[in-house]
N, C-alpha and C. Protein backbone atom coordinates (compact mmCIF):
# COMPACT_ATOMS: atom_id res chain seq x y z
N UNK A 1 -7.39 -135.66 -9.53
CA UNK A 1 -7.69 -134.25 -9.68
C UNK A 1 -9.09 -134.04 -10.27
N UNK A 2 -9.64 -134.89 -11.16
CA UNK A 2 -10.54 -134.62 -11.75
C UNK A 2 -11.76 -134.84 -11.18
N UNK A 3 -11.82 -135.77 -9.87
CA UNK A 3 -12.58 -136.06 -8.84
C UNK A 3 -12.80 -135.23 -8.29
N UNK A 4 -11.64 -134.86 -7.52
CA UNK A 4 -11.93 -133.30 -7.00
C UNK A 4 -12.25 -132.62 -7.53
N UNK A 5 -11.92 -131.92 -8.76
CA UNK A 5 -12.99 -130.65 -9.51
C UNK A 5 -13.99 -130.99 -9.61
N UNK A 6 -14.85 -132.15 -10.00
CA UNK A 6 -16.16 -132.74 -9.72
C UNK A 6 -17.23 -132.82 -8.76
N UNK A 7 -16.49 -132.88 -7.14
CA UNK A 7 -17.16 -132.84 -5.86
C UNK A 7 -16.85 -131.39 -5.71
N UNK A 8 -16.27 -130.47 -5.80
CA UNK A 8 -15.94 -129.46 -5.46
C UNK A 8 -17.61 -128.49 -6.78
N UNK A 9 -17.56 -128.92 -8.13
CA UNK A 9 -19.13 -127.90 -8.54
C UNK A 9 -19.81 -129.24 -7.96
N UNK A 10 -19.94 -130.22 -7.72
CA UNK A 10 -21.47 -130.52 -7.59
C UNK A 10 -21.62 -129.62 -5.95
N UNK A 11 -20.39 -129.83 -4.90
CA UNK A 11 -20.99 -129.52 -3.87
C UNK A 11 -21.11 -127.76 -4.02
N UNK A 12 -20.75 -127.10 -5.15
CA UNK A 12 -20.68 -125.39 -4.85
C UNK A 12 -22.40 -125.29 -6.18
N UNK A 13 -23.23 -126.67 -6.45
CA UNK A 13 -24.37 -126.13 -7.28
C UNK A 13 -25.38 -127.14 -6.07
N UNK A 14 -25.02 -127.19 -4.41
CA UNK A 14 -25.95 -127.32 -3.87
C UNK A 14 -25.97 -126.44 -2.78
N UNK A 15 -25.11 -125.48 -2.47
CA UNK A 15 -24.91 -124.28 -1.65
C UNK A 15 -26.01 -122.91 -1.83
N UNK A 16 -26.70 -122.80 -1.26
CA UNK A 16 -27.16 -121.32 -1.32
C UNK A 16 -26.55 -120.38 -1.96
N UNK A 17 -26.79 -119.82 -2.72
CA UNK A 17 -25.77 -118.64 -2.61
C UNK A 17 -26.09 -117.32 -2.13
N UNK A 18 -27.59 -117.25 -1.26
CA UNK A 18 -27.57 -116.00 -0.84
C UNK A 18 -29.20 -116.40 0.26
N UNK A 19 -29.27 -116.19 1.49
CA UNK A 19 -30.02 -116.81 2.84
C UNK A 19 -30.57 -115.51 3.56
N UNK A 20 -32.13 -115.57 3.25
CA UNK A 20 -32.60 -114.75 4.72
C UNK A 20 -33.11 -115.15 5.96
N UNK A 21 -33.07 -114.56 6.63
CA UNK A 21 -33.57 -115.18 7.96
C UNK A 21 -34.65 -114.23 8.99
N UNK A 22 -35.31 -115.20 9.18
CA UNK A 22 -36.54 -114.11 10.25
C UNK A 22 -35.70 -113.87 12.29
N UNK A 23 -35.99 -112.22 12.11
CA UNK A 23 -35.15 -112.37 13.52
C UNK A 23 -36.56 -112.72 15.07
N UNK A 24 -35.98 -112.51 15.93
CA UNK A 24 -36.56 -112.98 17.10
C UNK A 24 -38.08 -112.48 16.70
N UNK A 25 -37.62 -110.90 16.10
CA UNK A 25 -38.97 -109.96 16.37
C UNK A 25 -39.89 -110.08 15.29
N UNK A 26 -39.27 -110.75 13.77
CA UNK A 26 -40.33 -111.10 12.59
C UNK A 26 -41.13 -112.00 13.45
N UNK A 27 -40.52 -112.93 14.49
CA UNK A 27 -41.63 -114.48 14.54
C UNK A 27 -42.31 -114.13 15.56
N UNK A 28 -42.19 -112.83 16.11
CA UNK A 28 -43.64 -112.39 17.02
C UNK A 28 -44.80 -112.57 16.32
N UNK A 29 -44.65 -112.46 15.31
CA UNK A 29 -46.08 -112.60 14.50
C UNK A 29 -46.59 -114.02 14.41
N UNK A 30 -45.77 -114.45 14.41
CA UNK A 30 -46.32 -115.87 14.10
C UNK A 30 -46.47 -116.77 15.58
N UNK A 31 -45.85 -116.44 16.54
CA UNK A 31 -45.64 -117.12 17.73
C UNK A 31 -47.06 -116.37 19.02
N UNK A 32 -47.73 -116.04 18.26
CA UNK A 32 -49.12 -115.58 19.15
C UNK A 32 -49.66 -116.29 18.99
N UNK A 33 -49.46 -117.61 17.96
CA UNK A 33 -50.41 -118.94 18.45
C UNK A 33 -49.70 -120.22 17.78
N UNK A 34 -50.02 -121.24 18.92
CA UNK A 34 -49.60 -122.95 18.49
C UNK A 34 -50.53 -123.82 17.97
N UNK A 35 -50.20 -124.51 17.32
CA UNK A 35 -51.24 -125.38 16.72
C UNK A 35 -51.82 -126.12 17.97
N UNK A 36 -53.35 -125.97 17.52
CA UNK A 36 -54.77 -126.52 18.26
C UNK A 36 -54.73 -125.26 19.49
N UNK A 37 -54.34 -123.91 19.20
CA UNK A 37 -54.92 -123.05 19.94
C UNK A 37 -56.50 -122.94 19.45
N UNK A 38 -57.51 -122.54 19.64
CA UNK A 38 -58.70 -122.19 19.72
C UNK A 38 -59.48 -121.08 20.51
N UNK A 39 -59.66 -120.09 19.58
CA UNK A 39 -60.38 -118.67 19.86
C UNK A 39 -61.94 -118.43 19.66
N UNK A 40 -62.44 -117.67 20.57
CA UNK A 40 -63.41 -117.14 20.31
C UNK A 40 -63.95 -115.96 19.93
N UNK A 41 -64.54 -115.36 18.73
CA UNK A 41 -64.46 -114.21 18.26
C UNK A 41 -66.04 -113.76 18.53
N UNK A 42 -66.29 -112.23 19.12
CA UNK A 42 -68.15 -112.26 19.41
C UNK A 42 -68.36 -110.51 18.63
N UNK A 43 -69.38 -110.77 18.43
CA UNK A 43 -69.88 -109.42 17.88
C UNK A 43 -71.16 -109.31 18.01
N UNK A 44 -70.97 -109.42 19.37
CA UNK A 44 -72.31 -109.09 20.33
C UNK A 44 -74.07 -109.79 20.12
N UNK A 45 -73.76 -110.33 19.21
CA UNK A 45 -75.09 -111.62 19.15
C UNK A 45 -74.57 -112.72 18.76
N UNK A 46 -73.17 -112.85 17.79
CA UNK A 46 -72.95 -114.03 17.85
C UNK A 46 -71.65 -114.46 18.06
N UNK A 47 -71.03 -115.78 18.57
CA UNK A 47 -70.11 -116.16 18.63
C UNK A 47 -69.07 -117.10 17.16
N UNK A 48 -68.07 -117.18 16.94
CA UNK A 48 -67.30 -118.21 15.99
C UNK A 48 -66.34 -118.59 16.62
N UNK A 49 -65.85 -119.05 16.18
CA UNK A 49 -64.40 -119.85 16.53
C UNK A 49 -63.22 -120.37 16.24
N UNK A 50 -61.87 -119.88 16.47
CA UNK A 50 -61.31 -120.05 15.12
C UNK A 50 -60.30 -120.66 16.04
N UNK A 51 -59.90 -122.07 14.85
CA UNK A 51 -58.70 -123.14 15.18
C UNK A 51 -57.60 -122.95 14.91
N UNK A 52 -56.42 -123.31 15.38
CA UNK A 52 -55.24 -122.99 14.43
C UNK A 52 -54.69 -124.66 14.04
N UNK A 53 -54.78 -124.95 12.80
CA UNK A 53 -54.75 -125.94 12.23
C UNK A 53 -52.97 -126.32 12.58
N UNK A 54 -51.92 -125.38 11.98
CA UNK A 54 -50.85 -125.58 11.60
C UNK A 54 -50.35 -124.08 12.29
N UNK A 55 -48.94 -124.46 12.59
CA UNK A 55 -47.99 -123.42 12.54
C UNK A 55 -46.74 -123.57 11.79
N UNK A 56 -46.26 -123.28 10.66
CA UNK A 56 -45.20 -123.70 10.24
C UNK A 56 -44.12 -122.21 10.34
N UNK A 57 -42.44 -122.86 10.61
CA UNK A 57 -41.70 -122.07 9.94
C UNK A 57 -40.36 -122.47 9.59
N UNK A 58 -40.12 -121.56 8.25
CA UNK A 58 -39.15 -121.83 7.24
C UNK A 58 -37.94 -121.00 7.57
N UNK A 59 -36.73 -121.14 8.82
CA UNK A 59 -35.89 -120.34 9.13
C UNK A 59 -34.86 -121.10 8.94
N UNK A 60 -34.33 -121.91 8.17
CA UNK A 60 -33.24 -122.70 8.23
C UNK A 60 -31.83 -121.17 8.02
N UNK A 61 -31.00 -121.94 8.62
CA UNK A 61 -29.72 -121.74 8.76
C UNK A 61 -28.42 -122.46 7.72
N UNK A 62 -29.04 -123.78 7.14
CA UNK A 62 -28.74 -124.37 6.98
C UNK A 62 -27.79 -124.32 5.27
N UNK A 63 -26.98 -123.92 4.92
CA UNK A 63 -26.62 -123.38 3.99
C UNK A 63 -26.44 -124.26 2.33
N UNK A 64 -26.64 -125.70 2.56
CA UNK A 64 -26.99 -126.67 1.97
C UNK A 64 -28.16 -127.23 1.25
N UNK A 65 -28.74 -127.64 0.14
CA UNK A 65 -29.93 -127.80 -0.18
C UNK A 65 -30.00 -128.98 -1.25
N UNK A 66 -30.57 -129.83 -1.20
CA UNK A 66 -30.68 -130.87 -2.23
C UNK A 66 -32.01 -130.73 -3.63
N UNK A 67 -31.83 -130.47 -4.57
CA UNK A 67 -32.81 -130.26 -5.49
C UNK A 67 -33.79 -129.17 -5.60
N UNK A 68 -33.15 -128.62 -5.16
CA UNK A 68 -33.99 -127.19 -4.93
C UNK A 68 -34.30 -126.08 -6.52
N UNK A 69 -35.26 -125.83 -6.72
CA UNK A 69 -35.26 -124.82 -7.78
C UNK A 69 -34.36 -123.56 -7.68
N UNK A 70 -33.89 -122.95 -6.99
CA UNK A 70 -33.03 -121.80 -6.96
C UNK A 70 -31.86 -122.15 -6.20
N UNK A 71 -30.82 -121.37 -5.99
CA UNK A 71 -29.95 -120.94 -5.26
C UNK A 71 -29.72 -120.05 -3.86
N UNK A 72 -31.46 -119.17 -4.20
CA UNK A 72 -31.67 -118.17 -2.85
C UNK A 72 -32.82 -118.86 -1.67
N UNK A 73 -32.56 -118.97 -0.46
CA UNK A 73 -33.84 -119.36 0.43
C UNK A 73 -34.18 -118.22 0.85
N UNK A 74 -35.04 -118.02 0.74
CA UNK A 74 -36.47 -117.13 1.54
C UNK A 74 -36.65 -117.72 2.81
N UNK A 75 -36.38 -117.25 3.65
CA UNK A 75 -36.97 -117.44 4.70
C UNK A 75 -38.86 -116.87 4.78
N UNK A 76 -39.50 -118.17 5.68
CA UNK A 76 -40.62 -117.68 5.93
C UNK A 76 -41.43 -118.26 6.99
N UNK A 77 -42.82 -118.00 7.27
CA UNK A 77 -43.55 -118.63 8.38
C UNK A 77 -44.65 -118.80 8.12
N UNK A 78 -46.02 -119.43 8.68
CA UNK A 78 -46.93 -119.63 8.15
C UNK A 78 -48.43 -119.71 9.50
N UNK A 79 -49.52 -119.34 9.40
CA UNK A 79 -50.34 -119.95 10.39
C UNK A 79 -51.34 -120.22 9.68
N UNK A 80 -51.88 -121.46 9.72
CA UNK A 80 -53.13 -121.80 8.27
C UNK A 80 -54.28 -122.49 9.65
N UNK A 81 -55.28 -121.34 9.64
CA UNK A 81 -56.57 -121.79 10.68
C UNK A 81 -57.23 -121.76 9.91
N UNK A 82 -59.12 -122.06 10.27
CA UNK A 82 -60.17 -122.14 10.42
C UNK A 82 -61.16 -121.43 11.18
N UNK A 83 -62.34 -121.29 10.72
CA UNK A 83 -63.58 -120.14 11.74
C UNK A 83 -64.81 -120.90 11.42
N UNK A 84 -65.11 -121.27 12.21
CA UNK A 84 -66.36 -121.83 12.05
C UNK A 84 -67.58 -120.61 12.38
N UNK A 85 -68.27 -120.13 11.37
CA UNK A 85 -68.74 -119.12 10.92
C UNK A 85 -70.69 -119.23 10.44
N UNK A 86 -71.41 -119.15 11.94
CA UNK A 86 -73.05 -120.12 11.40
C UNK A 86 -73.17 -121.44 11.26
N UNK A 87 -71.78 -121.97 11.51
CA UNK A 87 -72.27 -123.41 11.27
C UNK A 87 -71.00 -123.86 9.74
N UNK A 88 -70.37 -122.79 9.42
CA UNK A 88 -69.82 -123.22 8.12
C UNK A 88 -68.48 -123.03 8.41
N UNK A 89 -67.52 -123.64 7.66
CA UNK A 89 -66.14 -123.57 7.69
C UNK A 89 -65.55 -122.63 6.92
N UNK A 90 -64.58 -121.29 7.07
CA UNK A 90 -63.69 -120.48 6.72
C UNK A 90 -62.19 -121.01 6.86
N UNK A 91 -61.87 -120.99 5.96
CA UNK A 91 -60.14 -121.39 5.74
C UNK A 91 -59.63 -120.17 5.63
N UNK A 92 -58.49 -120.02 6.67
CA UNK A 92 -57.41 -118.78 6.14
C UNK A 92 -56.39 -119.18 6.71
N UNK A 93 -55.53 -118.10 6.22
CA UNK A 93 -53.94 -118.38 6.42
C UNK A 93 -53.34 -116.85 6.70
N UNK A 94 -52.21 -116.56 7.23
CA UNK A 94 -51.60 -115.68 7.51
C UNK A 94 -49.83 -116.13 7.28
N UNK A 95 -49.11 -115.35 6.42
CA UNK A 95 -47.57 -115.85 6.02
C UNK A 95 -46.89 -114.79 6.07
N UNK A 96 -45.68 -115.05 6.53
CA UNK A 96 -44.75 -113.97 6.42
C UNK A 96 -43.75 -114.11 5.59
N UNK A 97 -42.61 -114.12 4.97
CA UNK A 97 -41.77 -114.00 4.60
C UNK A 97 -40.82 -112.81 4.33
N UNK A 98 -39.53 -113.12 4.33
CA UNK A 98 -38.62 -111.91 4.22
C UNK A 98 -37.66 -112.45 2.98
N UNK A 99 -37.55 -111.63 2.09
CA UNK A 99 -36.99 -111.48 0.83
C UNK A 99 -35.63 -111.46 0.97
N UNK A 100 -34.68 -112.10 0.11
CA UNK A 100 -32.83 -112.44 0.33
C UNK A 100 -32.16 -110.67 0.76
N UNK A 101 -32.43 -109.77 -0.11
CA UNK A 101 -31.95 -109.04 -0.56
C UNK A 101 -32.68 -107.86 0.68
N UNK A 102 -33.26 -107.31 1.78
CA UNK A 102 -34.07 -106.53 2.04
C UNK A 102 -34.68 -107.11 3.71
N UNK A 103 -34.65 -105.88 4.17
CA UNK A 103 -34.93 -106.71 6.21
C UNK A 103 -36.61 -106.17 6.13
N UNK A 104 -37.51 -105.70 5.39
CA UNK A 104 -38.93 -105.96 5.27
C UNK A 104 -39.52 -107.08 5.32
N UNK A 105 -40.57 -107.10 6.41
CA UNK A 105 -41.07 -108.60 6.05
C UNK A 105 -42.28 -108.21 4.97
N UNK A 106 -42.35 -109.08 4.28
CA UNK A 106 -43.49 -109.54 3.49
C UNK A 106 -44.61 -110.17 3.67
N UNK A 107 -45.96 -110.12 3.55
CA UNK A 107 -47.33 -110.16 4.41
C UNK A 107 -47.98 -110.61 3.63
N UNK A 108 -48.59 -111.89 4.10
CA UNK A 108 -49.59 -112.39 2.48
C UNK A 108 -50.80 -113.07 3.65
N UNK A 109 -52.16 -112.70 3.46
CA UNK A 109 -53.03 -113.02 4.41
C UNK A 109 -54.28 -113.74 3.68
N UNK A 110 -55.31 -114.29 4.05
CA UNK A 110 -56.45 -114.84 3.38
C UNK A 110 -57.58 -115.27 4.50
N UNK A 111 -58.76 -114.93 4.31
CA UNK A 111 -59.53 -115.60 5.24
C UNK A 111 -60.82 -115.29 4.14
N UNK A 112 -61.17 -117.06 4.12
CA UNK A 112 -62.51 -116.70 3.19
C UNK A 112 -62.33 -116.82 1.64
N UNK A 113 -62.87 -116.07 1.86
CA UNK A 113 -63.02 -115.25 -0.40
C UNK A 113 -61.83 -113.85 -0.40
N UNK A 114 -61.04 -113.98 0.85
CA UNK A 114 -60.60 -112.16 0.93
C UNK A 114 -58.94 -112.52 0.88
N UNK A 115 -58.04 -112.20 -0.57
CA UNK A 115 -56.84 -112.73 -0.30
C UNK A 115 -56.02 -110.95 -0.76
N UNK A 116 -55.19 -111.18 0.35
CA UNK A 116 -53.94 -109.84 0.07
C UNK A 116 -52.76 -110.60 -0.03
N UNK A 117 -51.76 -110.43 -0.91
CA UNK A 117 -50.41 -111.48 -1.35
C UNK A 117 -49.64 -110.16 -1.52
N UNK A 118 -48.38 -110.59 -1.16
CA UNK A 118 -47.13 -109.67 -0.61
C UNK A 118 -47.38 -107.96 -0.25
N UNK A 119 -48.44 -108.06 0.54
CA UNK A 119 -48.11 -106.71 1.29
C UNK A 119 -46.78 -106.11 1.81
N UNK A 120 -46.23 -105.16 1.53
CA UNK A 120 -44.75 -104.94 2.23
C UNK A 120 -45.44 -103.24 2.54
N UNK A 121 -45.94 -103.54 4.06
CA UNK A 121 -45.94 -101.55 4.41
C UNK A 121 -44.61 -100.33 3.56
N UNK A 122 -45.50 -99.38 3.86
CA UNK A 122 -44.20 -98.45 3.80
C UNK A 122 -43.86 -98.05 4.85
N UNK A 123 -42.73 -97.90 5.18
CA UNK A 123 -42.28 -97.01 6.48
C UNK A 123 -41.18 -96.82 6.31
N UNK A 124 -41.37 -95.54 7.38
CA UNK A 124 -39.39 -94.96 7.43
C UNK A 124 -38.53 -96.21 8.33
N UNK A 125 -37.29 -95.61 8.45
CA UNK A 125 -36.37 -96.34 9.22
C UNK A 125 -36.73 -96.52 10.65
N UNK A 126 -37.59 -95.83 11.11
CA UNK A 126 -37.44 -95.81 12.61
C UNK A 126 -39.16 -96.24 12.88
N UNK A 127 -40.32 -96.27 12.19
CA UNK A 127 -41.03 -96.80 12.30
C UNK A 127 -40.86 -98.65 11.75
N UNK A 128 -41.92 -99.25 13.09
CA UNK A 128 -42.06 -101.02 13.19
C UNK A 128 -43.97 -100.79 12.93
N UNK A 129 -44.24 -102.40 12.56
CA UNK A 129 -45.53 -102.40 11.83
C UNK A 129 -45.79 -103.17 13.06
N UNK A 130 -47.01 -102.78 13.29
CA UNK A 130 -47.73 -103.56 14.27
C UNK A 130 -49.12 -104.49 14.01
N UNK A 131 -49.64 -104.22 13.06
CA UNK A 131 -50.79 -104.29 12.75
C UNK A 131 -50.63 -104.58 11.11
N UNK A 132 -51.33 -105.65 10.23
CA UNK A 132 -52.30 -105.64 8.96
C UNK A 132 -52.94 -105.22 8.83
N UNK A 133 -54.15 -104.32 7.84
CA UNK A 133 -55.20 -103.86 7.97
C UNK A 133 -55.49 -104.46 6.29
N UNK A 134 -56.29 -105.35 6.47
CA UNK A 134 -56.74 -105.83 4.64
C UNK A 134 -58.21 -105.39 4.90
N UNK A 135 -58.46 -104.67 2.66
CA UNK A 135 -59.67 -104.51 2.64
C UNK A 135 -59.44 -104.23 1.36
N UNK A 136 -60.71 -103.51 0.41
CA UNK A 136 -60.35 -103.58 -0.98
C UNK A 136 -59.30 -102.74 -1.12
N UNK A 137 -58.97 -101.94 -0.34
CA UNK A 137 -57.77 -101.36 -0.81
C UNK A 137 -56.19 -101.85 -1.33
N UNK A 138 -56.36 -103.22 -0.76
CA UNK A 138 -54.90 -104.21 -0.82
C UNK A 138 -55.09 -105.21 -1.06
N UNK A 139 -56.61 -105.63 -1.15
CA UNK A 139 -56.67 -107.46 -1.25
C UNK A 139 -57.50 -107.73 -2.47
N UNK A 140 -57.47 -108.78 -2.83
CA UNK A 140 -59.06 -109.08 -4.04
C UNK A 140 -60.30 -110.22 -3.17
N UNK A 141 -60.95 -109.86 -4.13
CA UNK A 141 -62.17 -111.48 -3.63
C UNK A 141 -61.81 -112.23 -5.07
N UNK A 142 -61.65 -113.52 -4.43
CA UNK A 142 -61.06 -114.70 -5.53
C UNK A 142 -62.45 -114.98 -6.11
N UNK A 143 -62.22 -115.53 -7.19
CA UNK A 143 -62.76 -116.00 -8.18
C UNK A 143 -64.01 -117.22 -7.72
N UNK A 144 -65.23 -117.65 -8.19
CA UNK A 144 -66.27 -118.51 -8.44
C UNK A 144 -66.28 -118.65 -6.66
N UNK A 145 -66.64 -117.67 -5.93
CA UNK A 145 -66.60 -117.49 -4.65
C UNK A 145 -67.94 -117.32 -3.65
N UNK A 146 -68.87 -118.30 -4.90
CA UNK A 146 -70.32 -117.64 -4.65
C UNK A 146 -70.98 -118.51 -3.41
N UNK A 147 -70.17 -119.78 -2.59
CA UNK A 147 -70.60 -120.73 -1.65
C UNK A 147 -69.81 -119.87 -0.62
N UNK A 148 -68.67 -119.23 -0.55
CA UNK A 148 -68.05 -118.80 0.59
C UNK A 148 -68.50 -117.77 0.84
N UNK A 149 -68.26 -117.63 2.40
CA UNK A 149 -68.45 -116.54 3.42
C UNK A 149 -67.62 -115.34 2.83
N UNK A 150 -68.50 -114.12 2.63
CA UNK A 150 -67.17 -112.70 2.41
C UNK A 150 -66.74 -111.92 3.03
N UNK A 151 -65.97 -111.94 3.27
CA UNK A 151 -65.14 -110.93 4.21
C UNK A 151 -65.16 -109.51 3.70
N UNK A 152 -65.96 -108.92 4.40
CA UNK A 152 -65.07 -107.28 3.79
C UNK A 152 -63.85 -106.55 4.23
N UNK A 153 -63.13 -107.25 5.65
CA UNK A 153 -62.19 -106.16 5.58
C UNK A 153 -61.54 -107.43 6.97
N UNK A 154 -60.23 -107.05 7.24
CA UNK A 154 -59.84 -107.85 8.91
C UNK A 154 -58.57 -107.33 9.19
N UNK A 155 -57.97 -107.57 9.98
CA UNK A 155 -56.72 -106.92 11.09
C UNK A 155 -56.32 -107.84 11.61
N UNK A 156 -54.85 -108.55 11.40
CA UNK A 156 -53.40 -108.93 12.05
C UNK A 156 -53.13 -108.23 12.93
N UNK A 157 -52.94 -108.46 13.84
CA UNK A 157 -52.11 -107.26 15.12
C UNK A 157 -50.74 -108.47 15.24
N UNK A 158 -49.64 -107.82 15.43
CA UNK A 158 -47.94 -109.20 15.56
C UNK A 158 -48.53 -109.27 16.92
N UNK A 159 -49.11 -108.53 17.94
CA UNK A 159 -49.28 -109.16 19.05
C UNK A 159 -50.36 -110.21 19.44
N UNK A 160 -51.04 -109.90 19.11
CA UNK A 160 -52.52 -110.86 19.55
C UNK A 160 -53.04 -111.62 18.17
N UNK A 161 -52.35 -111.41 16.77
CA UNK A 161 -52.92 -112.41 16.07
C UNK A 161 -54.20 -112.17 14.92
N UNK A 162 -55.22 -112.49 15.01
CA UNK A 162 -55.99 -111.76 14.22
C UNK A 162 -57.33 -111.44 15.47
N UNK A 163 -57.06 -109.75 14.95
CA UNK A 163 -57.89 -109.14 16.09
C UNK A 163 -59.62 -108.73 15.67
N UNK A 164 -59.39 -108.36 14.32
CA UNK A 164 -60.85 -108.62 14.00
C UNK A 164 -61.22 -108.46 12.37
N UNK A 165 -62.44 -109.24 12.33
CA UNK A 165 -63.04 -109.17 10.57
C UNK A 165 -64.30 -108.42 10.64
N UNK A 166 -64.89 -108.10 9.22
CA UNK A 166 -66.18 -108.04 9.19
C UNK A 166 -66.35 -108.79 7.86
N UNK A 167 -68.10 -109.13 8.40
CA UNK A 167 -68.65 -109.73 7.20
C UNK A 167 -69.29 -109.45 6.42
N UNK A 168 -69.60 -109.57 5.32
CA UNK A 168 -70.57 -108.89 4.08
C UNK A 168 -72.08 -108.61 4.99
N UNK A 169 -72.42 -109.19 6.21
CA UNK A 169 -74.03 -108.34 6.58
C UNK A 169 -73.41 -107.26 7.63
N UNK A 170 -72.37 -106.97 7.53
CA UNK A 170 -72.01 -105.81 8.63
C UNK A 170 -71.49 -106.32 9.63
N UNK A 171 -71.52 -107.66 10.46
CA UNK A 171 -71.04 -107.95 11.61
C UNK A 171 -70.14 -107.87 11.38
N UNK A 172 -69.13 -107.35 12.60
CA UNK A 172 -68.03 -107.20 12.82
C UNK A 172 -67.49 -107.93 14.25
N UNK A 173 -66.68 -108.82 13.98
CA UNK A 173 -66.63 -110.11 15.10
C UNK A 173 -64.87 -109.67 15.67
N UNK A 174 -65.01 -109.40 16.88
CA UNK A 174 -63.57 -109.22 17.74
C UNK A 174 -63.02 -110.18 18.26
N UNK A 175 -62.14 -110.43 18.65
CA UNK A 175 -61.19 -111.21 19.30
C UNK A 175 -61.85 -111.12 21.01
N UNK A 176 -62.35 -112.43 21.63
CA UNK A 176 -62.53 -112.52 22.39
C UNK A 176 -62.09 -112.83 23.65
N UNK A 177 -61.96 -113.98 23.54
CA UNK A 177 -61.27 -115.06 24.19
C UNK A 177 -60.72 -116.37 23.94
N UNK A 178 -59.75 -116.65 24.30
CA UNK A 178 -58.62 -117.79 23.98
C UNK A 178 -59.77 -119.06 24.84
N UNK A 179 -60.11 -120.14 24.47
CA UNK A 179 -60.62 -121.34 25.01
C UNK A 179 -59.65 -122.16 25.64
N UNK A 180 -59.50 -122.29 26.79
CA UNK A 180 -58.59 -123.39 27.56
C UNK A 180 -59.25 -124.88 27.74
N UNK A 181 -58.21 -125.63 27.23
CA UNK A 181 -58.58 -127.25 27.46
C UNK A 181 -58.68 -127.40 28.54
């Protein structure tokens, strides 16, 4: 008996006790590009180019967990690229996540010196988000940022991905074209 009460909490202190999950339509956002896609962004004198390093996502089903700090999984997703920008390298990332408790996704973006962390729009019930729009209004410029490229402002679209930035001299670089191998 005492065996059994034993396997019975260790296996009920490795159970979840509470699971979100991203539906078909959260991972539109993330499924507008695969790793080693490669874009071209132009703003009419010059060209960049941006890689997609990684695609990750965190949708387990799986109600089990070994050593985990909590009890709740977050579901989430991730796209962590690159822009080669004059000749220099830009790191950013774009993440989603959706919170245990709540069917909002959660929006955390970065490109550069330019980071916005848990954006959650407002909207009614019957409005869907289509679009990010980061700028000082929602994001900061990080700290000892004086070698990196600055972003003043850029746009997520869930359909096409990231549709466009501007940079601290005014260029403003669009989504061009996808590069085929």
């Amino acid at each position: 008996m005492l065996i059994l009460y034993c396997c019975l909490v260790m296996m009920s202190s490795c159970i979840y006790t509470a699971m979100s999950h991203l539906s078909k339509d959260d991972l539109t956002w993330i499924k507008v590009y695969d790793m080693g896609d490669t874009l071209l962004f132009h703003s009419g004198v010059m060209y960049d180019t941006l890689i997609v390093n990684e695609v990750n996502v965190y949708n387990s089903y799986n109600p089990f967990h070994v050593s985990e700090a909590t009890d709740e999984y977050k579901a989430s997703a991730e796209i962590l690229y690159c822009i080669i920008h004059e000749g220099e390298t830009m790191e950013g990332f774009f993440h989603i996540s959706k919170p245990v408790h709540s069917e909002k996704l959660v929006f955390s973006i970065c490109l550069s010196d330019r980071y916005a962390f848990d954006i959650t729009p407002n909207l009614h019930e019957y409005e869907s988000v289509e679009d990010i729009h980061v700028d000082d209004g929602n994001s900061r410029i990080g700290g000892n940022q004086e070698d990196k490229i600055h972003i003043e402002q850029l746009t997520w679209s869930k359909t096409s991905g990231l549709r466009e930035y501007v940079v601290k001299d005014g260029d403003s670089l669009h989504s061009y074209t996808q590069v085929k191998p």
